[in-house]
N, C-alpha and C. Protein backbone atom coordinates (compact mmCIF):
# COMPACT_ATOMS: atom_id res chain seq x y z
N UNK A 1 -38.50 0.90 -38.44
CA UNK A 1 -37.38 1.79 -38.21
C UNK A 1 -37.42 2.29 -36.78
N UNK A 2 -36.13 2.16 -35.88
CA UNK A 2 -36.31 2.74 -34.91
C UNK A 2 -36.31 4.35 -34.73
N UNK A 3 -36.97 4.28 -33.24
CA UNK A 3 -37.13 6.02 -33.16
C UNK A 3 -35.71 6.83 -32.57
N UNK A 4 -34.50 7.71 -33.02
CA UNK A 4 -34.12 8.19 -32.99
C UNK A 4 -33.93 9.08 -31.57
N UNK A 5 -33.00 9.19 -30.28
CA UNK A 5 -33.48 9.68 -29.18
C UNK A 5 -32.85 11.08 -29.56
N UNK A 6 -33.28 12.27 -29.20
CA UNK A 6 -32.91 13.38 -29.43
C UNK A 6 -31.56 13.75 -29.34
N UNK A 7 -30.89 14.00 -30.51
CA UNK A 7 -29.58 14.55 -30.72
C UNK A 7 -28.45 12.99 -30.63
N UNK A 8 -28.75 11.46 -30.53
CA UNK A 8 -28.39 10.85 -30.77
C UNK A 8 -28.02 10.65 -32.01
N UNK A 9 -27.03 10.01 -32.79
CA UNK A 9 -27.27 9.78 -34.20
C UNK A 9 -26.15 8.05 -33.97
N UNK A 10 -25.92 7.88 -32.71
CA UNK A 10 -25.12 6.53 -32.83
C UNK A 10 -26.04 5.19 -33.44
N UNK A 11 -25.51 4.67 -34.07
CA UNK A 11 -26.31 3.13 -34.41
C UNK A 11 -26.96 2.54 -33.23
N UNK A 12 -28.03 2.04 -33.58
CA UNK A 12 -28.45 1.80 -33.09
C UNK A 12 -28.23 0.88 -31.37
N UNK A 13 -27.56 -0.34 -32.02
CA UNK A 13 -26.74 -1.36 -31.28
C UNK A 13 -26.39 -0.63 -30.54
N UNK A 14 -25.51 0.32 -31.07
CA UNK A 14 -24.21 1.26 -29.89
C UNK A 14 -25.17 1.59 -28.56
N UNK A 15 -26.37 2.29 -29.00
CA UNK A 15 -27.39 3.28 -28.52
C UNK A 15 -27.47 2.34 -27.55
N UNK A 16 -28.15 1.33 -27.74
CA UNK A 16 -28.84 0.26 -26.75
C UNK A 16 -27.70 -0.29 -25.61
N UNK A 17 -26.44 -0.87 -26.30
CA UNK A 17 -25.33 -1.28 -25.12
C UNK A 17 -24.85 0.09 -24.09
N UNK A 18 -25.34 1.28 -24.95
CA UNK A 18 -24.65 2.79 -23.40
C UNK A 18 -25.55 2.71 -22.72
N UNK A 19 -26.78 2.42 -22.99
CA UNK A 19 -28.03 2.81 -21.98
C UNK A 19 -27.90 1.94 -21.24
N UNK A 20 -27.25 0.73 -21.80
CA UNK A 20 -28.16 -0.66 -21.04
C UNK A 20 -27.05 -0.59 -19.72
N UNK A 21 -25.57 -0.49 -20.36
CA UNK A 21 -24.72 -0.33 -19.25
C UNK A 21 -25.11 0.75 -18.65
N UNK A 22 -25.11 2.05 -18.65
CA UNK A 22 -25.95 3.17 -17.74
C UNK A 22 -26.86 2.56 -16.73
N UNK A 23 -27.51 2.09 -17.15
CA UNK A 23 -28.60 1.02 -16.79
C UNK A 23 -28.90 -0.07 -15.24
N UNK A 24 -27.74 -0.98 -15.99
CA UNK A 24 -27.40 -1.66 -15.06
C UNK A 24 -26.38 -1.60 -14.44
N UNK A 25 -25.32 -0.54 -14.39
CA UNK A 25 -24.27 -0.28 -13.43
C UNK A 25 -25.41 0.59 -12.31
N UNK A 26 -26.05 1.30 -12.91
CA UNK A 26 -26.66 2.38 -11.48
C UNK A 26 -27.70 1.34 -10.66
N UNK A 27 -28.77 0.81 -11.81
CA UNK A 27 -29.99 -0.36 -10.93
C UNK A 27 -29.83 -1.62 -10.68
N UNK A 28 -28.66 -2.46 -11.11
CA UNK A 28 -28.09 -3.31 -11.52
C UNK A 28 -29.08 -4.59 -12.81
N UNK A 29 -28.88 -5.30 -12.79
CA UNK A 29 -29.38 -5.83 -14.03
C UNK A 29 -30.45 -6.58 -13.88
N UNK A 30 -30.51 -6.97 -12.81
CA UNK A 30 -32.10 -7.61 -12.60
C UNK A 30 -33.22 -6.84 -11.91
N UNK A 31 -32.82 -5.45 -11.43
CA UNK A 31 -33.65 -4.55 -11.62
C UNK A 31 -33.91 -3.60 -12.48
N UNK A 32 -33.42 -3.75 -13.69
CA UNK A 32 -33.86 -2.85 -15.23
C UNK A 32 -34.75 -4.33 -15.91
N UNK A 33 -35.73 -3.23 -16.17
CA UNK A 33 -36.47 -4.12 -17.35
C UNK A 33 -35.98 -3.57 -19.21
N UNK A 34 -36.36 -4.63 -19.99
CA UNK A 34 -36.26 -4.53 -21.54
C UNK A 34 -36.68 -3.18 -21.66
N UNK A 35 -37.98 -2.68 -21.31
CA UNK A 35 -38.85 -1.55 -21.45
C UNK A 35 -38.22 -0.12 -21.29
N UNK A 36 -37.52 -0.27 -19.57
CA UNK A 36 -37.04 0.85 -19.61
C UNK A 36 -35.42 1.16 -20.47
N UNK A 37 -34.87 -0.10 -21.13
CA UNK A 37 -33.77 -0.25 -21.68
C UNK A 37 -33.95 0.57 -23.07
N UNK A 38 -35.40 0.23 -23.70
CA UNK A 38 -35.91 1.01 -24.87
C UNK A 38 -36.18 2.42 -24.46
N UNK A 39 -36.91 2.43 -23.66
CA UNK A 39 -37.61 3.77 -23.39
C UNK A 39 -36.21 4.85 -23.52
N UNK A 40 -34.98 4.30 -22.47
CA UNK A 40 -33.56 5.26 -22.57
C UNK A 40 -33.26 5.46 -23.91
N UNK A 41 -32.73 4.55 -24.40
CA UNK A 41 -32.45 4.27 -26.29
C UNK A 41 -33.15 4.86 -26.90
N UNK A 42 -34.74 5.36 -26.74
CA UNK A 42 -35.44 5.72 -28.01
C UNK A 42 -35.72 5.15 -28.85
N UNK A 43 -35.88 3.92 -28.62
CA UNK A 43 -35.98 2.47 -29.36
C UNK A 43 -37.13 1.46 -29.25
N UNK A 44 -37.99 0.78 -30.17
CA UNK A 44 -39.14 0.10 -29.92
C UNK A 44 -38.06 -1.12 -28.91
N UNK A 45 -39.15 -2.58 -28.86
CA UNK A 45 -38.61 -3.42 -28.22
C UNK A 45 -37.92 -4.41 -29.21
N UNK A 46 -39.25 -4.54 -30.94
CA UNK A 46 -38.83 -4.72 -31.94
C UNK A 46 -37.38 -4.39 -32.55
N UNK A 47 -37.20 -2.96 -32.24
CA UNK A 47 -35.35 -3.09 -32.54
C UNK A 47 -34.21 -3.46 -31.54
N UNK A 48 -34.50 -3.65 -30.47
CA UNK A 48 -33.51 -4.15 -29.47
C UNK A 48 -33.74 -5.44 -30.08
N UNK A 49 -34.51 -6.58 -30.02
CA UNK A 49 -34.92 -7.90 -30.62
C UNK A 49 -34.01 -8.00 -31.71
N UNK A 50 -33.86 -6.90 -32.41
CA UNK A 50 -33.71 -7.37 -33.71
C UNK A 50 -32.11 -7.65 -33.64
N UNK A 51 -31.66 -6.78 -32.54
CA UNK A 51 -29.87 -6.61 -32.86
C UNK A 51 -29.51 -7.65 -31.80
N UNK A 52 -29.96 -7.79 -30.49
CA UNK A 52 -30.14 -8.65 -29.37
C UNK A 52 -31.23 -9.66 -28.66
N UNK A 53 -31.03 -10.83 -28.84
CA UNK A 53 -32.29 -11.60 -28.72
C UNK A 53 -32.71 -11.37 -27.61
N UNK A 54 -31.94 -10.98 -26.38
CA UNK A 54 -32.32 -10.85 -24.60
C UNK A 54 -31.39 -10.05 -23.57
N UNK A 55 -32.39 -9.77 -23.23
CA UNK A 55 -31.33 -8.65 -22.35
C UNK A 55 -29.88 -9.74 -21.46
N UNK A 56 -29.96 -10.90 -21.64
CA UNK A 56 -28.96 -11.66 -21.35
C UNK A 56 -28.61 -11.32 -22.46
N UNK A 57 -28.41 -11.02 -24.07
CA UNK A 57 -27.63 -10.90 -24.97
C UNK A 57 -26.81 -9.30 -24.86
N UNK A 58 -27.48 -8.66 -24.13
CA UNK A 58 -26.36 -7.51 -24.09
C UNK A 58 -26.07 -7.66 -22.68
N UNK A 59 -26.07 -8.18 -21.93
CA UNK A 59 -25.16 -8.71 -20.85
C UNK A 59 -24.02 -8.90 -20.98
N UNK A 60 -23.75 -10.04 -21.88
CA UNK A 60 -22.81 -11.21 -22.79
C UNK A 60 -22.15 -9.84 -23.74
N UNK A 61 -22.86 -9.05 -24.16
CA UNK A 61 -22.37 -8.46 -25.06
C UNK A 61 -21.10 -7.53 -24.51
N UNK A 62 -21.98 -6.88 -23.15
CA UNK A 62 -21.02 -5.73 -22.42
C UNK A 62 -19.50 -6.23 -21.97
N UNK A 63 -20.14 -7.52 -21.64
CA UNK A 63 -18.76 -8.09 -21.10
C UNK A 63 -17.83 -8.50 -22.01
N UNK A 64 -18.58 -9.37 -23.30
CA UNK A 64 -17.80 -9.75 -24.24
C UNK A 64 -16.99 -8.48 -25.35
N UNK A 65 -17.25 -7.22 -24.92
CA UNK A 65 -16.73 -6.35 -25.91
C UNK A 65 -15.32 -6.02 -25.50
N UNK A 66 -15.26 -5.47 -23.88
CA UNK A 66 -14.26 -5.69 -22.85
C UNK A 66 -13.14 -6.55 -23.14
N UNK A 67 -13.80 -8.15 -23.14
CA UNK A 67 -13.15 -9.14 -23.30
C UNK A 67 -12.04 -9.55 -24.81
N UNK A 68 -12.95 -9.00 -25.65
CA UNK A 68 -12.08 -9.17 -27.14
C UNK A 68 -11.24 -7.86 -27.06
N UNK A 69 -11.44 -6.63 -26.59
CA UNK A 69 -10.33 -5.65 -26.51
C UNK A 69 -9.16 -6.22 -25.49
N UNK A 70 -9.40 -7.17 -23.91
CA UNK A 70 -8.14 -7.39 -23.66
C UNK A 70 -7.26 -8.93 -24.61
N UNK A 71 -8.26 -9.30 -25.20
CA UNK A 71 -7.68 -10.36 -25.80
C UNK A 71 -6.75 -10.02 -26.95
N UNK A 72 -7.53 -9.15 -27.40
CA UNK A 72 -6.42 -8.48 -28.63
C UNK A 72 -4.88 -7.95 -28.21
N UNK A 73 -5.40 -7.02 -27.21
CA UNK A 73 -4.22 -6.69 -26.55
C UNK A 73 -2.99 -7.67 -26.12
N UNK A 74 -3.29 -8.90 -25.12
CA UNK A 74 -3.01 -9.98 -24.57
C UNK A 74 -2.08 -10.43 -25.81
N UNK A 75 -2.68 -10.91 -26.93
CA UNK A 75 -2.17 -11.53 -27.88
C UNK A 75 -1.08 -11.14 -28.55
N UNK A 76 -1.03 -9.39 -28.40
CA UNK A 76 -0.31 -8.57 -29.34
C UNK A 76 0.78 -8.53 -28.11
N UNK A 77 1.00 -8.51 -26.42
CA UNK A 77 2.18 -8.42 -26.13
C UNK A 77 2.57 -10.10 -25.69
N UNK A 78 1.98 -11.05 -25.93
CA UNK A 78 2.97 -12.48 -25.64
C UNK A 78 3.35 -12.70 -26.93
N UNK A 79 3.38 -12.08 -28.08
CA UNK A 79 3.91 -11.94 -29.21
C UNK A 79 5.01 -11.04 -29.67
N UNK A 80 5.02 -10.31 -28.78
CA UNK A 80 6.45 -9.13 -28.83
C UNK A 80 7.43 -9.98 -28.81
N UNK A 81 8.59 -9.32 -29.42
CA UNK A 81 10.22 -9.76 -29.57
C UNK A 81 10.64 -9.53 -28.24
N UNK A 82 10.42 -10.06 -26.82
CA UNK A 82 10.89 -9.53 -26.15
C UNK A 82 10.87 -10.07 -24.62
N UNK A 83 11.88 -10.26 -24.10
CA UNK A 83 11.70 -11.22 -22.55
C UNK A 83 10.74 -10.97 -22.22
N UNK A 84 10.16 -12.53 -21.91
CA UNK A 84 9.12 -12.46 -21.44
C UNK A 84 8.71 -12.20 -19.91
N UNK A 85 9.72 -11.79 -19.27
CA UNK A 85 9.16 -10.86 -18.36
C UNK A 85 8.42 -9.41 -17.97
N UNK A 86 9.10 -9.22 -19.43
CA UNK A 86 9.02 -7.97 -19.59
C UNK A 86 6.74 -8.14 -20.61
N UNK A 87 7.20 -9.39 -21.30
CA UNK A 87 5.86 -9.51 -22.15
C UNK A 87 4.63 -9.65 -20.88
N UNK A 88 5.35 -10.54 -19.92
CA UNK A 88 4.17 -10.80 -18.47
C UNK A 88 3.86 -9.20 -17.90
N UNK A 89 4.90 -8.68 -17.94
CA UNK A 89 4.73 -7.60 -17.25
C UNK A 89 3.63 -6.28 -17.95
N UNK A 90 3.81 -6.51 -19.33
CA UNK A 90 2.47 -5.42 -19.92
C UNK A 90 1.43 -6.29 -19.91
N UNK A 91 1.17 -7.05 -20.25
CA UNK A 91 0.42 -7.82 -20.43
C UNK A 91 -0.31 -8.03 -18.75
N UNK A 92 0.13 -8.33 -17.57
CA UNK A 92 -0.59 -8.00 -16.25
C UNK A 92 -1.01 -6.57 -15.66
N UNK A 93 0.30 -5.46 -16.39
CA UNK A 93 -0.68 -3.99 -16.11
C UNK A 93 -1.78 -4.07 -16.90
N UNK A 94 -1.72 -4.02 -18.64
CA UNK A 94 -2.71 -4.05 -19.47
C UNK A 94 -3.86 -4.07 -19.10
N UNK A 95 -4.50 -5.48 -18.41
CA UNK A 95 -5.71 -5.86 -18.06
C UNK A 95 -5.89 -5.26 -16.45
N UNK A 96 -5.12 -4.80 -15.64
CA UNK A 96 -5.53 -3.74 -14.98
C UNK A 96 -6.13 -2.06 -15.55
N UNK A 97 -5.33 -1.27 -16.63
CA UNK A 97 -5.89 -0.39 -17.36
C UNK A 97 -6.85 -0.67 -17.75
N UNK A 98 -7.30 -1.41 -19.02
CA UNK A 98 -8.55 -1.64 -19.43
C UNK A 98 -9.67 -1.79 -18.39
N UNK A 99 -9.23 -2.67 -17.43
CA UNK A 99 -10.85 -3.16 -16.75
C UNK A 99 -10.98 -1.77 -16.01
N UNK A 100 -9.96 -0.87 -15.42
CA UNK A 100 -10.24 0.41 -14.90
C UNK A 100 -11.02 1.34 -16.09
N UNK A 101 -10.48 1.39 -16.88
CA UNK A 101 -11.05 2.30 -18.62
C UNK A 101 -12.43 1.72 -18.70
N UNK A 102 -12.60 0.67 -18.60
CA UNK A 102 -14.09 -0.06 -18.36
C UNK A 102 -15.00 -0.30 -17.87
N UNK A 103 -14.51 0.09 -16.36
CA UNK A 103 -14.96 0.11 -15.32
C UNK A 103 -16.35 -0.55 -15.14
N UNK A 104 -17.90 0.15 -15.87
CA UNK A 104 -18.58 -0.52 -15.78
C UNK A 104 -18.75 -1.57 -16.32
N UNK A 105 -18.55 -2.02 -17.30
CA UNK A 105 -18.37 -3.03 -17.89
C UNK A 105 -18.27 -4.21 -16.77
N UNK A 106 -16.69 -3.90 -16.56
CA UNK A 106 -16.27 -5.04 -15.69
C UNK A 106 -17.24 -5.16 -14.21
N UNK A 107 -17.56 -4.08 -13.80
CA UNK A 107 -18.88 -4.47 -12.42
C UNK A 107 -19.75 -4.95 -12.79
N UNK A 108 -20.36 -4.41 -13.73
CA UNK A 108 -21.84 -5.03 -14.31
C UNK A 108 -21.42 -6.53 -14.42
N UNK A 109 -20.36 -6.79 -14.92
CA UNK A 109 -20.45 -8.63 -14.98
C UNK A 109 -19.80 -9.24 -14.14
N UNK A 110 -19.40 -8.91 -13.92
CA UNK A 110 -19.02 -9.43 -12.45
C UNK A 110 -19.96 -9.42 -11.05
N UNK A 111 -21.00 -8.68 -10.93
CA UNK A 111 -22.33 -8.75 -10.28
C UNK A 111 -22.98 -9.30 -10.91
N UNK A 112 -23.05 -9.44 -11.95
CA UNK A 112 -24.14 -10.17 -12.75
C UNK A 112 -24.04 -11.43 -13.64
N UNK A 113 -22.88 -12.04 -13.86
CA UNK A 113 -22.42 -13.31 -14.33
C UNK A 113 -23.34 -13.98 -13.92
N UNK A 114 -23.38 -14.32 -12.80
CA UNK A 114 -24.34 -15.89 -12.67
C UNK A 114 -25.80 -15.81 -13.04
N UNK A 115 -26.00 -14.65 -13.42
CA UNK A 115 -27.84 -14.60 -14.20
C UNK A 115 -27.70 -14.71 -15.63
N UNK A 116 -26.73 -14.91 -16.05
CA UNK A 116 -26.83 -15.66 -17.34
C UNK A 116 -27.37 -16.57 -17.63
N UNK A 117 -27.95 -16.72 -18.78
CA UNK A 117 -28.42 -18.30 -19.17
C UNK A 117 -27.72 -19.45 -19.36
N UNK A 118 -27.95 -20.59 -19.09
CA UNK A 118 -26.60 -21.90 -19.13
C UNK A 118 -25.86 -21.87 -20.26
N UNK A 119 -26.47 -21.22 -21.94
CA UNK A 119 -25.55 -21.13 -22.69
C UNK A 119 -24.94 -19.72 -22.80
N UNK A 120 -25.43 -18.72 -22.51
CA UNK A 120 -24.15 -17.64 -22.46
C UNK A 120 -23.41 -17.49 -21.45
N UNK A 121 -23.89 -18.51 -20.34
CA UNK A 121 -22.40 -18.81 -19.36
C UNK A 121 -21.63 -19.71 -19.61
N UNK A 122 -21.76 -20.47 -20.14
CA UNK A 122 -20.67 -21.71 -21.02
C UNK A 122 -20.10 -20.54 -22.22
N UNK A 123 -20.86 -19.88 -22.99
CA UNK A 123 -19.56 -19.10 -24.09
C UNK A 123 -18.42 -18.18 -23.47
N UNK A 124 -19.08 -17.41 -21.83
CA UNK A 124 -18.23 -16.66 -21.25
C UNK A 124 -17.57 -17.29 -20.55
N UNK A 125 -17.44 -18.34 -19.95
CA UNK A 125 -16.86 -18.92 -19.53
C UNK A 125 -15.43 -19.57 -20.56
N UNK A 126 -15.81 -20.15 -21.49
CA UNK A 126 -15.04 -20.13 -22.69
C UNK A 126 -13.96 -18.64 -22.94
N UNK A 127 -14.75 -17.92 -23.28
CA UNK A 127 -13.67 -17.18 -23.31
C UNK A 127 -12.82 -16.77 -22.07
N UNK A 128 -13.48 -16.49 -21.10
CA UNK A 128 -12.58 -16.25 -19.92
C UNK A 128 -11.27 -17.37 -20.42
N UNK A 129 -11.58 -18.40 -20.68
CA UNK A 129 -10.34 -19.51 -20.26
C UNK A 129 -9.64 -19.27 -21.09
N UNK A 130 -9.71 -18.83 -22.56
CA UNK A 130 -8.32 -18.81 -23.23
C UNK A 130 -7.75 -17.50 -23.24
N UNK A 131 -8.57 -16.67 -22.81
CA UNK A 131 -7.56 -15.11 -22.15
C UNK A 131 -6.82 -15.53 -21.24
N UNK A 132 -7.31 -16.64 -20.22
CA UNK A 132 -6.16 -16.98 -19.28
C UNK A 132 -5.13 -18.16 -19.17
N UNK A 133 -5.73 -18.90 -20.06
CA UNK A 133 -4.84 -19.85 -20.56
C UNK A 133 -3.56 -19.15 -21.48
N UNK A 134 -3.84 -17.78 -22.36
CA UNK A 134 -2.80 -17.16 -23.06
C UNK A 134 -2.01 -16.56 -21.72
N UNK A 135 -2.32 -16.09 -21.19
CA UNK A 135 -1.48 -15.27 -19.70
C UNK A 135 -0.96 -16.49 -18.88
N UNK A 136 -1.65 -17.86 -18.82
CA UNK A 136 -0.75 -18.69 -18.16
C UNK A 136 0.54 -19.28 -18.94
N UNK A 137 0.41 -19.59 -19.95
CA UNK A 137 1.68 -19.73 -21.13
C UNK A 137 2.62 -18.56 -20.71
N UNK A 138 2.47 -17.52 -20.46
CA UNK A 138 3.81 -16.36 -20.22
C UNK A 138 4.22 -16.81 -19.18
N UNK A 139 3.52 -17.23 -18.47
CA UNK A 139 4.51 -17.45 -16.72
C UNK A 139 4.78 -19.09 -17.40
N UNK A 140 3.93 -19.78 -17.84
CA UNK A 140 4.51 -21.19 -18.19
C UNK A 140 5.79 -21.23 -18.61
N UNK A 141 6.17 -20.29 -19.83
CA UNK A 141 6.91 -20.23 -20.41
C UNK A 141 8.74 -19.55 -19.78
N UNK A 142 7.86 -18.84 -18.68
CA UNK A 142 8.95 -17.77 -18.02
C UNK A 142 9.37 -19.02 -16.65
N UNK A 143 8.66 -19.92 -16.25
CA UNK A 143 8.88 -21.27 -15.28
C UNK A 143 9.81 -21.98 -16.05
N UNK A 144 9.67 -22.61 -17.21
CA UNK A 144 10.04 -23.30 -18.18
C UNK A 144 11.25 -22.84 -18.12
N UNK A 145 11.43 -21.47 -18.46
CA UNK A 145 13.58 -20.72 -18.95
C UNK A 145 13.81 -20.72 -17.64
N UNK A 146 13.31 -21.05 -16.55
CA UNK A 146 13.79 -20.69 -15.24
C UNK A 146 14.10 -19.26 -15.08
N UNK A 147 13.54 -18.44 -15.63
CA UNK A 147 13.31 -16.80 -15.51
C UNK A 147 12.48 -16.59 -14.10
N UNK A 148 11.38 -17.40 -13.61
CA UNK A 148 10.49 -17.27 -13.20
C UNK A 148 10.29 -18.59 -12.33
N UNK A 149 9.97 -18.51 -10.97
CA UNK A 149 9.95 -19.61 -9.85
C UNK A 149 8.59 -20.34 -10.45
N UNK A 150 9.11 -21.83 -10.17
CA UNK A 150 8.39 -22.79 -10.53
C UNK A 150 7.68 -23.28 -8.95
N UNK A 151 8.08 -22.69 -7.85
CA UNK A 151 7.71 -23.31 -6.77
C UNK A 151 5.93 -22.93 -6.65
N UNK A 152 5.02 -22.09 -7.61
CA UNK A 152 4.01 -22.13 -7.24
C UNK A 152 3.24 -22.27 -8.55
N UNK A 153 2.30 -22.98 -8.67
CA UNK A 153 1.69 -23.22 -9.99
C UNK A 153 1.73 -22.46 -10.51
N UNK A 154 1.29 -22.55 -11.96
CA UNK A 154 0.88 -21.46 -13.44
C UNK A 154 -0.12 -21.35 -12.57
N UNK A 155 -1.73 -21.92 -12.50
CA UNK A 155 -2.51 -21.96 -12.50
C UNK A 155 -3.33 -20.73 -11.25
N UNK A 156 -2.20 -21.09 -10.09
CA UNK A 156 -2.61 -20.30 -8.80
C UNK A 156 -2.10 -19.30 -9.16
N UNK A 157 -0.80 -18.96 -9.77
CA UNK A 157 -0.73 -17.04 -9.94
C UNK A 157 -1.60 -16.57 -11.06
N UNK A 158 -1.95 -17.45 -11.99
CA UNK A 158 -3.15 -16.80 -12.45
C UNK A 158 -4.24 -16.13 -11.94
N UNK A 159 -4.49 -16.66 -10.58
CA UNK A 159 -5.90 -16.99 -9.86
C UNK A 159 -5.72 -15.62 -9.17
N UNK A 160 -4.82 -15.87 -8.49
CA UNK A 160 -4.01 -14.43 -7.90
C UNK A 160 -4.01 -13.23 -8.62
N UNK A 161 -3.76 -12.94 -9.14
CA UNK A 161 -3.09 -12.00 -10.06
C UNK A 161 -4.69 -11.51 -11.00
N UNK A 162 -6.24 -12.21 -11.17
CA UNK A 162 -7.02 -12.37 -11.49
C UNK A 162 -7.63 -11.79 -10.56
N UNK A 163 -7.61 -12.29 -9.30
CA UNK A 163 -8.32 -12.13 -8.13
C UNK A 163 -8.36 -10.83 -7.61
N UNK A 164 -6.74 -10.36 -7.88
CA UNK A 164 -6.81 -8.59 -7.96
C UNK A 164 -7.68 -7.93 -8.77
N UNK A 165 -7.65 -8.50 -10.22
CA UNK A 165 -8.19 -7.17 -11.10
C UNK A 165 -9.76 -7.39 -10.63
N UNK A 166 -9.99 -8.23 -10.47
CA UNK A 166 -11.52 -8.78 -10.13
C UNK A 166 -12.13 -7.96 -9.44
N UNK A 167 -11.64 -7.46 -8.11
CA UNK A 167 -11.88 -6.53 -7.25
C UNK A 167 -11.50 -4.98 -7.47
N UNK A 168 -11.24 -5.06 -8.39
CA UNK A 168 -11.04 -3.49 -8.57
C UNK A 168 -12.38 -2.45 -8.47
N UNK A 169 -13.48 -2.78 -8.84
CA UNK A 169 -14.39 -2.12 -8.89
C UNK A 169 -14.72 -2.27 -7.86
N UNK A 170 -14.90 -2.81 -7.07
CA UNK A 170 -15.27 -2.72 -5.40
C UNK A 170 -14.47 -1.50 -5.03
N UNK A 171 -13.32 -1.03 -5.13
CA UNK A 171 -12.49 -0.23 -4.32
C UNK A 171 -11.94 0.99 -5.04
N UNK A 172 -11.87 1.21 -6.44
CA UNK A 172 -10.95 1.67 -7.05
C UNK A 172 -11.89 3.17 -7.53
N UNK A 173 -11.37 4.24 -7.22
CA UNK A 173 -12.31 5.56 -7.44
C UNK A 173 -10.85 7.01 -8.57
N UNK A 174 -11.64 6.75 -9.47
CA UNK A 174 -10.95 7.72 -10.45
C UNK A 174 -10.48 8.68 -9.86
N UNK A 175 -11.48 9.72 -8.78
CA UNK A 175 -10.69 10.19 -7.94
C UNK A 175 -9.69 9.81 -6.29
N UNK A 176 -9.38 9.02 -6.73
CA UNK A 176 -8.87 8.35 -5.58
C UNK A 176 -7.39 8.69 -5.50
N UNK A 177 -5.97 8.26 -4.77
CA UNK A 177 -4.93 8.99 -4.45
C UNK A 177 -4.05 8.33 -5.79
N UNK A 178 -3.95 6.89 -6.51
CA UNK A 178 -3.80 6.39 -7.45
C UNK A 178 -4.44 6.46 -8.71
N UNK A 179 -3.20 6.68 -9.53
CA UNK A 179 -4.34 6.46 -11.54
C UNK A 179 -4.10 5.09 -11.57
N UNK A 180 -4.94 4.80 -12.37
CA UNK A 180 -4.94 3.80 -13.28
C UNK A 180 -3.55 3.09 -13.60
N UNK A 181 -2.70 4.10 -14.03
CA UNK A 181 -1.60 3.16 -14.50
C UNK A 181 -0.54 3.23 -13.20
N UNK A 182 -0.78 3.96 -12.01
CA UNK A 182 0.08 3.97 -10.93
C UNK A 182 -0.75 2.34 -10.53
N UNK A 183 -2.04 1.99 -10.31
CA UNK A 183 -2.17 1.12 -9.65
C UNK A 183 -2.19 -0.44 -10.38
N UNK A 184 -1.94 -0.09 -11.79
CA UNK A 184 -1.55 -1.52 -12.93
C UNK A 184 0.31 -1.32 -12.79
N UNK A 185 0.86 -0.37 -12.54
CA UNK A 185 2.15 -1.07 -12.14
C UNK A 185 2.69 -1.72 -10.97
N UNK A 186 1.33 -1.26 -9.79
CA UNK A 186 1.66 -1.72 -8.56
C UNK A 186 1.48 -3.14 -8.65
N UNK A 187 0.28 -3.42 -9.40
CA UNK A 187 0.08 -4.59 -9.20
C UNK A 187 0.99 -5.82 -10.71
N UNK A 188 1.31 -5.33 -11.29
CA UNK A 188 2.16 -5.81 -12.18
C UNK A 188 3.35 -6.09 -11.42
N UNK A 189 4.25 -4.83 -10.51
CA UNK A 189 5.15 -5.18 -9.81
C UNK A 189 4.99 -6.71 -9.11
N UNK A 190 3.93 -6.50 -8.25
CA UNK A 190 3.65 -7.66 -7.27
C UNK A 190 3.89 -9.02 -7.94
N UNK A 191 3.32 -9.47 -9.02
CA UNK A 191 3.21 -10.13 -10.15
C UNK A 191 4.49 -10.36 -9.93
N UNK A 192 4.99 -9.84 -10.56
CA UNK A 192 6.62 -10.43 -10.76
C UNK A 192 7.43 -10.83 -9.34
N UNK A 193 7.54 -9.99 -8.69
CA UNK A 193 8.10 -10.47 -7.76
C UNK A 193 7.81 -11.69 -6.85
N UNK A 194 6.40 -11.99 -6.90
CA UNK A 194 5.74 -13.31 -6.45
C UNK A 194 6.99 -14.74 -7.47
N UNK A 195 7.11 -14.06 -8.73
CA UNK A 195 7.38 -14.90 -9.18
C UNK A 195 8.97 -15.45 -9.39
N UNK A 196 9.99 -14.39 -8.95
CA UNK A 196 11.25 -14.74 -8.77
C UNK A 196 11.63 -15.97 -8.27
N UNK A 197 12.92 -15.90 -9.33
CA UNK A 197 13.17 -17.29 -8.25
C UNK A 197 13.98 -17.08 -7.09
């Protein structure tokens, strides 16, 4: 049974992914060891093991939790009754909000992606592609009705439009002169208008 950290009562799992992100957003991830990941948690090494095989498994995990919340999202507006400009258009603020709401999340893996192991970078990699393969279908689709200029690939305004949220944590400060959703409409705007015909 694990040991309980004072005045904690979250499950365990939970316990281990706040610390670990705490963790490795401040030391980053290849300077935290397993040890001090327990020691925060209040947790043997035996129960991290038990819920996560490697601290590459809550790596994968931090990112992958992120990832199924924008996917859900993603899915639920290219499914709306509703021009799909308008579906591109939540759907490109969206994943600006979240990765800001997430913030560490999204730094931690994004500094730390390539220390993955060859198979939890092939599963993240995987998923990356059909979150963006679903977001390239909206502009596919918006090229297709001629809603939307065909003069520049699906593929490159993906890249684009990616390449922004990517960098957000490099630059983006809660207290800064923009919120969150002032700077997912800015960049949603851009989005579209790249894409007129």
């Amino acid at each position: 049974m694990a040991r309980m950290t004072s005045g904690d009562s979250r499950p365990v799992p939970e316990r281990l992914l706040a610390v670990a992100t705490r963790l490795f957003a401040d030391r980053g991830f290849d300077r935290t060891s397993v040890q001090e990941i327990v020691e925060a948690a209040g947790v043997t090494k035996g129960a991290l093991y038990h819920y996560f095989g490697s601290k590459d498994d809550l790596l994968h995990e931090i990112y992958a939790r992120l990832l199924r919340v924008q996917q859900e999202r993603l899915d639920r507006y290219a499914s709306l009754d509703a021009p799909v400009e308008q579906r591109l258009r939540e759907a490109a603020a969206d994943v600006v909000v979240t990765t800001i709401a997430n913030h560490d999340d999204a730094l931690i893996f994004f500094r730390s992606m390539h220390m993955l192991g060859p198979q939890k970078l092939k599963e993240v990699r995987a998923e990356r592609r059909r979150y963006h393969e679903r977001f390239r279908g909206l502009i596919e689709e918006g090229q297709a009705a001629g809603v939307f200029s065909a003069a520049t690939p699906a593929d490159l305004v993906v890249d684009y439009h990616f390449g922004a949220v990517h960098h957000l944590g490099s630059w983006y400060r809660p207290d800064g002169p923009l919120s969150a959703r002032e700077v997912a409409d800015h960049l949603a705007d851009l989005l579209l208008r790249a894409l007129r015909p």
